[in-house]
PDB file of N, CA and C in Angstrom:
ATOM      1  N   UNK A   1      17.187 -96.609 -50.059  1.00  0.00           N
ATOM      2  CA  UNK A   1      16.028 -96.297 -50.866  1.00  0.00           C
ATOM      3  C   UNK A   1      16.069 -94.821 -51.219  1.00  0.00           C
ATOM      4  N   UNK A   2      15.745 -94.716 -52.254  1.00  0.00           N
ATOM      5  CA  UNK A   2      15.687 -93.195 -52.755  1.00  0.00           C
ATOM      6  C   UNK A   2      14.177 -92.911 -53.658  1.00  0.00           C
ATOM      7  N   UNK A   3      14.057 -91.688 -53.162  1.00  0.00           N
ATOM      8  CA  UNK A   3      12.436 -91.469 -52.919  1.00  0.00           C
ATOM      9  C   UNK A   3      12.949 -89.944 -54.017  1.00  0.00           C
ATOM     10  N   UNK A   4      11.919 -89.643 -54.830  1.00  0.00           N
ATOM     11  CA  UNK A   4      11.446 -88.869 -55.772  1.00  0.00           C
ATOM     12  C   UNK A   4      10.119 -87.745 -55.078  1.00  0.00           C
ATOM     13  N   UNK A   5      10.504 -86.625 -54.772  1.00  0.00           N
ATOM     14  CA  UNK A   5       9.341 -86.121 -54.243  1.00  0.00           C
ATOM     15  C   UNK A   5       8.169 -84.767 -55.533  1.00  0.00           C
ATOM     16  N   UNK A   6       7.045 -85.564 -55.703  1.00  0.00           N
ATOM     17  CA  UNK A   6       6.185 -85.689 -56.885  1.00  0.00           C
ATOM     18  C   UNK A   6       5.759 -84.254 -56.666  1.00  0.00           C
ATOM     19  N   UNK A   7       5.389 -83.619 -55.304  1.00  0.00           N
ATOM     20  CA  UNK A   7       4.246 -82.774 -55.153  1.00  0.00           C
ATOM     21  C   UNK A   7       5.203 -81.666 -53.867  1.00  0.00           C
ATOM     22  N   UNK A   8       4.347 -80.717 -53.906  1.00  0.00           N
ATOM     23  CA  UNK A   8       4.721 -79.446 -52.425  1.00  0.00           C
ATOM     24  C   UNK A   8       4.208 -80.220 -50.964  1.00  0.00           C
ATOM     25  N   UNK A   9       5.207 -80.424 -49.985  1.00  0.00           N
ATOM     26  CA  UNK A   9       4.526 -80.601 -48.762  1.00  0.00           C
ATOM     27  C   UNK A   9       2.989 -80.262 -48.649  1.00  0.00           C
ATOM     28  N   UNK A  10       2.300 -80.556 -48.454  1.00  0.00           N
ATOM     29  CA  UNK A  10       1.133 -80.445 -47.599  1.00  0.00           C
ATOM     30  C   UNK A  10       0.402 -80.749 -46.008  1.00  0.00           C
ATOM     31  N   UNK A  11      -0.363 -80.054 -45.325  1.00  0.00           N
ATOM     32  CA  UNK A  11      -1.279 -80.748 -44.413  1.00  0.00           C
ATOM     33  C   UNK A  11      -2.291 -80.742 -44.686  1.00  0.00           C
ATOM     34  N   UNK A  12      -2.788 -82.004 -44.086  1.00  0.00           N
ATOM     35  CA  UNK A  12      -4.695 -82.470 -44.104  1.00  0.00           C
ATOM     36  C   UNK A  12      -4.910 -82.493 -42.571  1.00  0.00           C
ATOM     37  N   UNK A  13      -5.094 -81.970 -41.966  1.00  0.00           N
ATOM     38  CA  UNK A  13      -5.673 -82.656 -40.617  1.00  0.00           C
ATOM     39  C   UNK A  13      -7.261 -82.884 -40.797  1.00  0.00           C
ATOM     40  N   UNK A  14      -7.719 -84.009 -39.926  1.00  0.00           N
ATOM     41  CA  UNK A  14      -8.925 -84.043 -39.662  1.00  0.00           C
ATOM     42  C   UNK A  14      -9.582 -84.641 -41.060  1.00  0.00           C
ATOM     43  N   UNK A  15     -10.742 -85.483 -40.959  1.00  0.00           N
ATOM     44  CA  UNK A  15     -11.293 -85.602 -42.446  1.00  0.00           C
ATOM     45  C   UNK A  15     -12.046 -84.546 -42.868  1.00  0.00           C
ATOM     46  N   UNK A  16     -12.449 -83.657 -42.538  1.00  0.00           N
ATOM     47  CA  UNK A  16     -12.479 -82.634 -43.575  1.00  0.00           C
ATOM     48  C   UNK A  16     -11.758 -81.813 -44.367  1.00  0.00           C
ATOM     49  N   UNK A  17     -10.291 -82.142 -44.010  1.00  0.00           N
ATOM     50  CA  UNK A  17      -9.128 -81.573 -45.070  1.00  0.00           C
ATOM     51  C   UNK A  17      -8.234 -82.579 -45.940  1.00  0.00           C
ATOM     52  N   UNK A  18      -8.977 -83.985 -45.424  1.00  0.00           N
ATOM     53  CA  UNK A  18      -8.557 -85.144 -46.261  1.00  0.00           C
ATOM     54  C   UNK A  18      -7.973 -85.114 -47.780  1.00  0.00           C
ATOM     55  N   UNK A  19      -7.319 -85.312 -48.684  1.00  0.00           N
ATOM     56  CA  UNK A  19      -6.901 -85.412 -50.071  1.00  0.00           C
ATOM     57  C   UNK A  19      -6.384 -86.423 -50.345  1.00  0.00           C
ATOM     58  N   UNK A  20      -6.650 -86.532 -51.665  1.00  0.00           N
ATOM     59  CA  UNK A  20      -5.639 -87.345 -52.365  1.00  0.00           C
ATOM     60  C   UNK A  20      -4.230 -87.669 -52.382  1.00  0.00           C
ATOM     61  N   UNK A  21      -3.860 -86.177 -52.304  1.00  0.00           N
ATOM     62  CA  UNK A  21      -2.657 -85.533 -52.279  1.00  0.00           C
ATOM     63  C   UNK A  21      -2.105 -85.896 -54.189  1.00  0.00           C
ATOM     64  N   UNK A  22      -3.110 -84.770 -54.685  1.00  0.00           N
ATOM     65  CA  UNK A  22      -2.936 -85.178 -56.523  1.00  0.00           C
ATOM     66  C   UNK A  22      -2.706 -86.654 -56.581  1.00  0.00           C
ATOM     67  N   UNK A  23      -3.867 -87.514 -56.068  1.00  0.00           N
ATOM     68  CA  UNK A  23      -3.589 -88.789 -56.500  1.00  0.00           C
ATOM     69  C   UNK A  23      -2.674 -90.084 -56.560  1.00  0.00           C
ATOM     70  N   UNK A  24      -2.000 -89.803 -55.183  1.00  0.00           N
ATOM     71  CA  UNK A  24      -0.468 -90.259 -55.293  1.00  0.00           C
ATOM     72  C   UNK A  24      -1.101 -91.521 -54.798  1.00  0.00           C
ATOM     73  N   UNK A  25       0.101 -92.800 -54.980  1.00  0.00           N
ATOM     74  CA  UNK A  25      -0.006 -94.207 -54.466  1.00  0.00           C
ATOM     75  C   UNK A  25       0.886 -93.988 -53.242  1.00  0.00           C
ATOM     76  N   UNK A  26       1.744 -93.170 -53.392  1.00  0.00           N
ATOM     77  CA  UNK A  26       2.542 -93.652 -52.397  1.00  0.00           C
ATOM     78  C   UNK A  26       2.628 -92.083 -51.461  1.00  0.00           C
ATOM     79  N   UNK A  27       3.323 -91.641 -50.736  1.00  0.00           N
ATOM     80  CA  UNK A  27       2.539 -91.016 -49.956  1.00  0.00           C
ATOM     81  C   UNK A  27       4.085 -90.528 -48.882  1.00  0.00           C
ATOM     82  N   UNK A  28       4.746 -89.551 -48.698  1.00  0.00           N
ATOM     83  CA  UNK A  28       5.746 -89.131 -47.695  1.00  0.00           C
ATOM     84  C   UNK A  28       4.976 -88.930 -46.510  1.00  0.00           C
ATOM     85  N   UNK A  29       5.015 -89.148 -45.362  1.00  0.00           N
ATOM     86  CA  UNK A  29       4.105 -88.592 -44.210  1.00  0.00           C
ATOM     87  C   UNK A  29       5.606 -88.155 -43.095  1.00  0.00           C
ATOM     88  N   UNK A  30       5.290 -87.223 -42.581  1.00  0.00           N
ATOM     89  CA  UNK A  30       6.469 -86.450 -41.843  1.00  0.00           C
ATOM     90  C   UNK A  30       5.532 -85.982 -40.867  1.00  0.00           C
ATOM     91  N   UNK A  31       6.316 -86.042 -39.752  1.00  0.00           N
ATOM     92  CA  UNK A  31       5.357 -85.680 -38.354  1.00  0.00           C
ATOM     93  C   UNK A  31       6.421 -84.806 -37.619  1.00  0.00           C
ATOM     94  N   UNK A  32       6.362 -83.579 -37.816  1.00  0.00           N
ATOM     95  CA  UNK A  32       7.444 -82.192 -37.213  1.00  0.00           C
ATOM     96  C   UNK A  32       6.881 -82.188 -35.524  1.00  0.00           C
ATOM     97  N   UNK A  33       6.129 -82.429 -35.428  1.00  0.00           N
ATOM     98  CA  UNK A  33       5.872 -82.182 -34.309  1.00  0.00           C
ATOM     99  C   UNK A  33       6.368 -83.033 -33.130  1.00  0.00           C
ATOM    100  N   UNK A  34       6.391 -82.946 -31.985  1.00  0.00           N
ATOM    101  CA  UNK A  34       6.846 -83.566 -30.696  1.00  0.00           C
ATOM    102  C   UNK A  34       5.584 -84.211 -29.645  1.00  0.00           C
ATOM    103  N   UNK A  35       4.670 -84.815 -30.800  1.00  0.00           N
ATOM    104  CA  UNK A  35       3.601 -85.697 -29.823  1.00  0.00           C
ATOM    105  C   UNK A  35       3.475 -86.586 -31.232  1.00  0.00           C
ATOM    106  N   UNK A  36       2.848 -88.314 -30.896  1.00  0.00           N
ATOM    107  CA  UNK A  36       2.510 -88.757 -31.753  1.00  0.00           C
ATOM    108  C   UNK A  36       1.241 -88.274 -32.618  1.00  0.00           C
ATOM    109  N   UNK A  37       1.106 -88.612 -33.140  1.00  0.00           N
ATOM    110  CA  UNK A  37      -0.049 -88.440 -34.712  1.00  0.00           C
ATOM    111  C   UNK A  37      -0.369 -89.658 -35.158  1.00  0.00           C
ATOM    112  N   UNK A  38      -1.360 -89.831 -35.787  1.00  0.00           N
ATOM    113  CA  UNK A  38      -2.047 -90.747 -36.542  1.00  0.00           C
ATOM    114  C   UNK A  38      -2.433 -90.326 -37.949  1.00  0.00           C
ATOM    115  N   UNK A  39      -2.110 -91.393 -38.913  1.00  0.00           N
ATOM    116  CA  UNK A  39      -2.428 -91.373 -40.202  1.00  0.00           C
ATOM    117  C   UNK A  39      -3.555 -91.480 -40.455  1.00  0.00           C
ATOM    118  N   UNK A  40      -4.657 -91.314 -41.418  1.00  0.00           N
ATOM    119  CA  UNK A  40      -6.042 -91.982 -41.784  1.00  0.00           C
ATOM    120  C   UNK A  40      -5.947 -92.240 -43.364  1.00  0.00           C
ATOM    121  N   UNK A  41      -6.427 -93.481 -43.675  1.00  0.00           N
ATOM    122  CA  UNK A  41      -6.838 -93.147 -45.012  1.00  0.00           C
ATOM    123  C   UNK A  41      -8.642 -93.927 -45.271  1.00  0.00           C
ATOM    124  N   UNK A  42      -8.761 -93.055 -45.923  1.00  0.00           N
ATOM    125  CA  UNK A  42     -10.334 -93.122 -45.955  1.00  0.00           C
ATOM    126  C   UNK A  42     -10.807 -93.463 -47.637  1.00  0.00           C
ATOM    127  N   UNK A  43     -12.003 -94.078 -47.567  1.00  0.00           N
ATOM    128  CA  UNK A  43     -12.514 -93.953 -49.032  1.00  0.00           C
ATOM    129  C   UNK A  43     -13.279 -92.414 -49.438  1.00  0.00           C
ATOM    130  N   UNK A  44     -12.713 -91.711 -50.372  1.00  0.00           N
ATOM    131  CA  UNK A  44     -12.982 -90.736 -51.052  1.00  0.00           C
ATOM    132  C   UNK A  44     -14.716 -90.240 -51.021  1.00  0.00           C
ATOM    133  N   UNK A  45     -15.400 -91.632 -51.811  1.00  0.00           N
ATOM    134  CA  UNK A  45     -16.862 -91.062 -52.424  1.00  0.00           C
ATOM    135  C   UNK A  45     -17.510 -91.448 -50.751  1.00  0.00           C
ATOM    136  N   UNK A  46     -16.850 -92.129 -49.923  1.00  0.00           N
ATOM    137  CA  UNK A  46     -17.944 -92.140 -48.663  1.00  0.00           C
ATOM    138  C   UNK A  46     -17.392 -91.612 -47.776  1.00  0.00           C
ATOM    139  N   UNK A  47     -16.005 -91.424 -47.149  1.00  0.00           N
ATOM    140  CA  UNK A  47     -15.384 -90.742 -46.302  1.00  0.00           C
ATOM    141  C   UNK A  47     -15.400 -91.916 -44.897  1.00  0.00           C
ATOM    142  N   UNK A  48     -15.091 -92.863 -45.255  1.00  0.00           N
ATOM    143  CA  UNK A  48     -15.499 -94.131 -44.701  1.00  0.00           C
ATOM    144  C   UNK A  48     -13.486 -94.618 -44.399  1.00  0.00           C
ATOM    145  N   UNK A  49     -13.682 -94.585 -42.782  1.00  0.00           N
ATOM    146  CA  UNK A  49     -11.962 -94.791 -42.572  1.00  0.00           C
ATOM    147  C   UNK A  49     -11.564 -95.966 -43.201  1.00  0.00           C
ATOM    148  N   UNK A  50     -10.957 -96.826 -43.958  1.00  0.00           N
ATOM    149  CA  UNK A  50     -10.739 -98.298 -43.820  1.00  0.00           C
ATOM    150  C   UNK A  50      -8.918 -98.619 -43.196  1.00  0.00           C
ATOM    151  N   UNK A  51      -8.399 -97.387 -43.003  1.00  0.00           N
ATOM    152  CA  UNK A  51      -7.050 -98.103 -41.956  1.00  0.00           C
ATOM    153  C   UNK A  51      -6.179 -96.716 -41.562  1.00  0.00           C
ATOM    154  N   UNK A  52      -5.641 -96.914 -40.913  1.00  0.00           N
ATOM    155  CA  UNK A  52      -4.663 -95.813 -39.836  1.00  0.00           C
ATOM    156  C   UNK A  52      -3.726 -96.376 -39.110  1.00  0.00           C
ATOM    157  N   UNK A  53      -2.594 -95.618 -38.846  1.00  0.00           N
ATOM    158  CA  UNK A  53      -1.474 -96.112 -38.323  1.00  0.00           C
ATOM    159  C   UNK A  53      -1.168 -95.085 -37.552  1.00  0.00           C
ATOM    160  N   UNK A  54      -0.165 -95.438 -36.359  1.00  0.00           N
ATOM    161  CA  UNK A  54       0.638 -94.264 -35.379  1.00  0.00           C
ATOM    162  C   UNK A  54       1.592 -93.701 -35.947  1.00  0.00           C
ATOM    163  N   UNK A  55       2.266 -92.349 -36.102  1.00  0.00           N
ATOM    164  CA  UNK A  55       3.341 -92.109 -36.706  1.00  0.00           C
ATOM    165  C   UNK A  55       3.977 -91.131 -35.470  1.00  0.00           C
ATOM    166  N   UNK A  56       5.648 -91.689 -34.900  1.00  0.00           N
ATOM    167  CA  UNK A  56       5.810 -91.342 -33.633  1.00  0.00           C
ATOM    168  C   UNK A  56       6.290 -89.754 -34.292  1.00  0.00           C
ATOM    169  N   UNK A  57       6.667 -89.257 -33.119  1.00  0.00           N
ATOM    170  CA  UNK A  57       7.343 -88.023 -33.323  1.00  0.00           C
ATOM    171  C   UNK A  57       7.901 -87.865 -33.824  1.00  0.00           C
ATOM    172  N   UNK A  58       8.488 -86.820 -34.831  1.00  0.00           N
ATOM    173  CA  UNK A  58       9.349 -86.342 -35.356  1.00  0.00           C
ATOM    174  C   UNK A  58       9.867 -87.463 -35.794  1.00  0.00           C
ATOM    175  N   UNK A  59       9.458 -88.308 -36.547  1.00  0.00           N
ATOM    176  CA  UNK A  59       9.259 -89.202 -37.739  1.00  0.00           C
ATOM    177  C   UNK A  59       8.978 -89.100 -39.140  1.00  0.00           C
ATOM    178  N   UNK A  60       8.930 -89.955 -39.719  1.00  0.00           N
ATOM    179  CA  UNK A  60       8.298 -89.946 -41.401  1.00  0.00           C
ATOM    180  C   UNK A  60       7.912 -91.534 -41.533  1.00  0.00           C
ATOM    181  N   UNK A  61       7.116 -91.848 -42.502  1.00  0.00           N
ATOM    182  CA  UNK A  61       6.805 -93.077 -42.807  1.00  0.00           C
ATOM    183  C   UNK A  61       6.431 -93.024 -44.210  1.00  0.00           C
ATOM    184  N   UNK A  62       6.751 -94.006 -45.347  1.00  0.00           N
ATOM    185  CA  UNK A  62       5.858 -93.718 -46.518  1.00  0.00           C
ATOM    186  C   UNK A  62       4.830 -94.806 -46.447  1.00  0.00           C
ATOM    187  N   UNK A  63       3.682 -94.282 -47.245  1.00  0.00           N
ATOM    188  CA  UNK A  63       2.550 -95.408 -47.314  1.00  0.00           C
ATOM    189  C   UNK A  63       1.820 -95.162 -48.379  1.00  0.00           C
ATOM    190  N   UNK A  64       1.909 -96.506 -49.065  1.00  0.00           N
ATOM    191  CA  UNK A  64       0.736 -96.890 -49.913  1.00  0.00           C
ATOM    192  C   UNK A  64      -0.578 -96.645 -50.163  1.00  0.00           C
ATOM    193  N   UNK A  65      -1.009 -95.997 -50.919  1.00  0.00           N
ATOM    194  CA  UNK A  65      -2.717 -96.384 -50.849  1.00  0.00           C
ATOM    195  C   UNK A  65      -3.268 -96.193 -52.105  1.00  0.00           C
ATOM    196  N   UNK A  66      -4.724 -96.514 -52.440  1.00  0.00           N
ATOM    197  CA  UNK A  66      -4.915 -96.288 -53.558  1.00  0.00           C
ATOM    198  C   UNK A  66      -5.124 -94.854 -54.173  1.00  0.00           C
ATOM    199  N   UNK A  67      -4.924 -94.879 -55.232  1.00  0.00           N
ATOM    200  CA  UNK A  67      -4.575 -93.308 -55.722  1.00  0.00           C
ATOM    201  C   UNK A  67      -6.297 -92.425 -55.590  1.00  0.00           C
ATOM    202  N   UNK A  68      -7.252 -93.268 -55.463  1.00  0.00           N
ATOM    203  CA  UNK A  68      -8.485 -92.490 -55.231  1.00  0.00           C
ATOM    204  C   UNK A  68      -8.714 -92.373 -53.746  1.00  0.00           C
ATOM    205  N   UNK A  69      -8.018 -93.256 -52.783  1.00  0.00           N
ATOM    206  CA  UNK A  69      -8.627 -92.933 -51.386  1.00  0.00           C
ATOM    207  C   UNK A  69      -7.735 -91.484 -50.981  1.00  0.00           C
ATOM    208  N   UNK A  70      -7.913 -90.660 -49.633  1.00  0.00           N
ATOM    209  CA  UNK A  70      -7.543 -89.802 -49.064  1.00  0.00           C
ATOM    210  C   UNK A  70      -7.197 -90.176 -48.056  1.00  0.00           C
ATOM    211  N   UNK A  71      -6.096 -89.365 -47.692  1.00  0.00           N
ATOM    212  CA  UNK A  71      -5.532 -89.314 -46.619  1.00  0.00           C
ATOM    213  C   UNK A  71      -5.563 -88.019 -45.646  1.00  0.00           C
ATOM    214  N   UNK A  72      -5.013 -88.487 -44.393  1.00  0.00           N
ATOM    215  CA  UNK A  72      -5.633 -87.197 -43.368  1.00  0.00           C
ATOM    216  C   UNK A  72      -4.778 -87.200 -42.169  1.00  0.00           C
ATOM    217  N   UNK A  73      -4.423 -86.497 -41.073  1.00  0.00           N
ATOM    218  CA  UNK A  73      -4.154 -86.477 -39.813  1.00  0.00           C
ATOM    219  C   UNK A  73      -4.593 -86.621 -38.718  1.00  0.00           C
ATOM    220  N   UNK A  74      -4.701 -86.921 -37.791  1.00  0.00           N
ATOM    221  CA  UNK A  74      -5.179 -86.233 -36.473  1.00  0.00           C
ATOM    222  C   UNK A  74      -4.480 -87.005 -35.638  1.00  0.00           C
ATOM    223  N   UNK A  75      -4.760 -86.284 -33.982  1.00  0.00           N
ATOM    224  CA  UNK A  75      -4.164 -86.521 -32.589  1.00  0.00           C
ATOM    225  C   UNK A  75      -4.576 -87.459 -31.936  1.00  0.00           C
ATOM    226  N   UNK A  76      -6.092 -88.133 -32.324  1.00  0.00           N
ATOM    227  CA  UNK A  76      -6.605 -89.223 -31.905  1.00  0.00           C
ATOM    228  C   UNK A  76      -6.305 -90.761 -32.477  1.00  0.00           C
ATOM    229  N   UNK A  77      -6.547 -91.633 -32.094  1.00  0.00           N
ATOM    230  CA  UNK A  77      -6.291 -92.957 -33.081  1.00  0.00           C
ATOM    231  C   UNK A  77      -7.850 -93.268 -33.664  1.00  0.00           C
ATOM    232  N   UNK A  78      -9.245 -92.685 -33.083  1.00  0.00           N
ATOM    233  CA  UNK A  78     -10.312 -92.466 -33.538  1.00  0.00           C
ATOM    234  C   UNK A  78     -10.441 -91.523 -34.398  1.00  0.00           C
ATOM    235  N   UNK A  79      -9.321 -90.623 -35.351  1.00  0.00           N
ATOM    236  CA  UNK A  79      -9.159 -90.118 -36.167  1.00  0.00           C
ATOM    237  C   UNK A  79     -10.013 -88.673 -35.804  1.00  0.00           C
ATOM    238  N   UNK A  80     -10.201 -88.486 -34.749  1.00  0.00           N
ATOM    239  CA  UNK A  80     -10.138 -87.421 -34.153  1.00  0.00           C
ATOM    240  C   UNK A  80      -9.290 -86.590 -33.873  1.00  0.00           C
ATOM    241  N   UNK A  81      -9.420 -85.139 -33.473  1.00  0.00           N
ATOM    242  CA  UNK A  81      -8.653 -84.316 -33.059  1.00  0.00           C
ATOM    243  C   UNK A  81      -7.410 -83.561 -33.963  1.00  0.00           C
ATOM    244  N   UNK A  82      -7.849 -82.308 -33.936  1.00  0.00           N
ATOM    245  CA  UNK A  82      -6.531 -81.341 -35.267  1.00  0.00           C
ATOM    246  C   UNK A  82      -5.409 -82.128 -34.978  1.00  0.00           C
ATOM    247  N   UNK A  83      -4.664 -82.713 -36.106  1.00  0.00           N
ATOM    248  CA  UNK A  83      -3.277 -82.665 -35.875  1.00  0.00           C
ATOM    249  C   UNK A  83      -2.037 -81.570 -36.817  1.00  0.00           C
ATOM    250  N   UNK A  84      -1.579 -80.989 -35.877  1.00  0.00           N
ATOM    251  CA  UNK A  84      -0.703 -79.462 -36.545  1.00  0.00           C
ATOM    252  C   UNK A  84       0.803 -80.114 -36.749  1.00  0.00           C
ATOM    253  N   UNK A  85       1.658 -80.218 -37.833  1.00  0.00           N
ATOM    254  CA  UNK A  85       2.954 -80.279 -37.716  1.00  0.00           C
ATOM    255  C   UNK A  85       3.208 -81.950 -38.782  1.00  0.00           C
ATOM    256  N   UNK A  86       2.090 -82.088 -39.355  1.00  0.00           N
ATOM    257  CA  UNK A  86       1.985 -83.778 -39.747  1.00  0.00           C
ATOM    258  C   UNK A  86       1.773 -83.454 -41.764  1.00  0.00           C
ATOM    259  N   UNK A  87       2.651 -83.802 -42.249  1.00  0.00           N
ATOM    260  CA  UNK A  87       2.859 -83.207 -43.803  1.00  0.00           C
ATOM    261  C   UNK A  87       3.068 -84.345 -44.901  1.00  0.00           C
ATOM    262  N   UNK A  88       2.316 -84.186 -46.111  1.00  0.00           N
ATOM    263  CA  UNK A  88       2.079 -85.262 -47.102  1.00  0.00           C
ATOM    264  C   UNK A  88       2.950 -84.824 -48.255  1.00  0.00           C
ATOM    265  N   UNK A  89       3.550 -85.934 -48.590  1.00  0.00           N
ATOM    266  CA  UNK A  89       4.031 -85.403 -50.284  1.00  0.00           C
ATOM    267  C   UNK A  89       4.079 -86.793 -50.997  1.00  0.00           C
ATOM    268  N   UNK A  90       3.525 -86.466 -51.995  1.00  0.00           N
ATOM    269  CA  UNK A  90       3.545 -87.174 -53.363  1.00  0.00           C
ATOM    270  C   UNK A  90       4.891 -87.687 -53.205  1.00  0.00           C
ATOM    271  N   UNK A  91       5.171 -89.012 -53.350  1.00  0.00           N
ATOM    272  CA  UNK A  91       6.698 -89.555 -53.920  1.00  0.00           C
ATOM    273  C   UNK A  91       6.558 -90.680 -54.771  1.00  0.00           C
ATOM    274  N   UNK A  92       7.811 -91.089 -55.186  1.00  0.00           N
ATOM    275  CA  UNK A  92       7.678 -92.121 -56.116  1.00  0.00           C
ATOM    276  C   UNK A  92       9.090 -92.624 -55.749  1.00  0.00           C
ATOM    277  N   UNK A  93       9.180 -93.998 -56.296  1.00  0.00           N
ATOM    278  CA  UNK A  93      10.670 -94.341 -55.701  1.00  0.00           C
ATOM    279  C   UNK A  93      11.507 -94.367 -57.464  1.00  0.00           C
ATOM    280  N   UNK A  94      12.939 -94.075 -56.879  1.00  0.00           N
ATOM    281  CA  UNK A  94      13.341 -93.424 -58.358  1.00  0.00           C
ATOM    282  C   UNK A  94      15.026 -94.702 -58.385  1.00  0.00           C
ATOM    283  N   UNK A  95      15.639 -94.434 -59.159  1.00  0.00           N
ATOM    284  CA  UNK A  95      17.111 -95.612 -59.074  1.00  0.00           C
ATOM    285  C   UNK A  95      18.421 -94.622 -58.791  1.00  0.00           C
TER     286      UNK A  95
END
């Protein structure tokens, strides 16, 4: 698979640094760090979680979502807690 990267790395930790990430569907998630992390994605106009996943260490995963919800980090699976080292980028899959 070959992946197109749309946007500059970013972090969101926590839902108050939640984004879009410019609207992307699809979504690079990279976890630099050496403890697991958790993904969030939330609805935008309510800030309302509707799903999250584990992302192990020093991993990546891409994920789907809709281009209006946000996405976010943290150390908890209750979407709690800063997570430092956990980075978003815009991708698209290319031929």
């Amino acid at each position: 698979m070959t992946i197109q990267p749309l946007s500059i790395a970013a972090a969101a930790s926590l839902t108050a640094g939640a984004s879009t990430i410019s609207s992307a569907s699809l979504v690079l998630v990279q976890n630099t760090s050496s403890a697991v992390k958790y993904v969030n994605i939330e609805e935008k106009t309510t800030g309302t979680r509707k799903a999250s996943v584990m992302i192990p260490a020093a991993s990546n995963l891409i994920i789907k979502k809709s281009a209006s919800d946000e996405i976010f980090a943290s150390a908890a699976a209750a979407g709690t807690g800063a997570a430092t080292g956990v980075l978003f980028t815009k991708v698209g899959y290319t031929n």
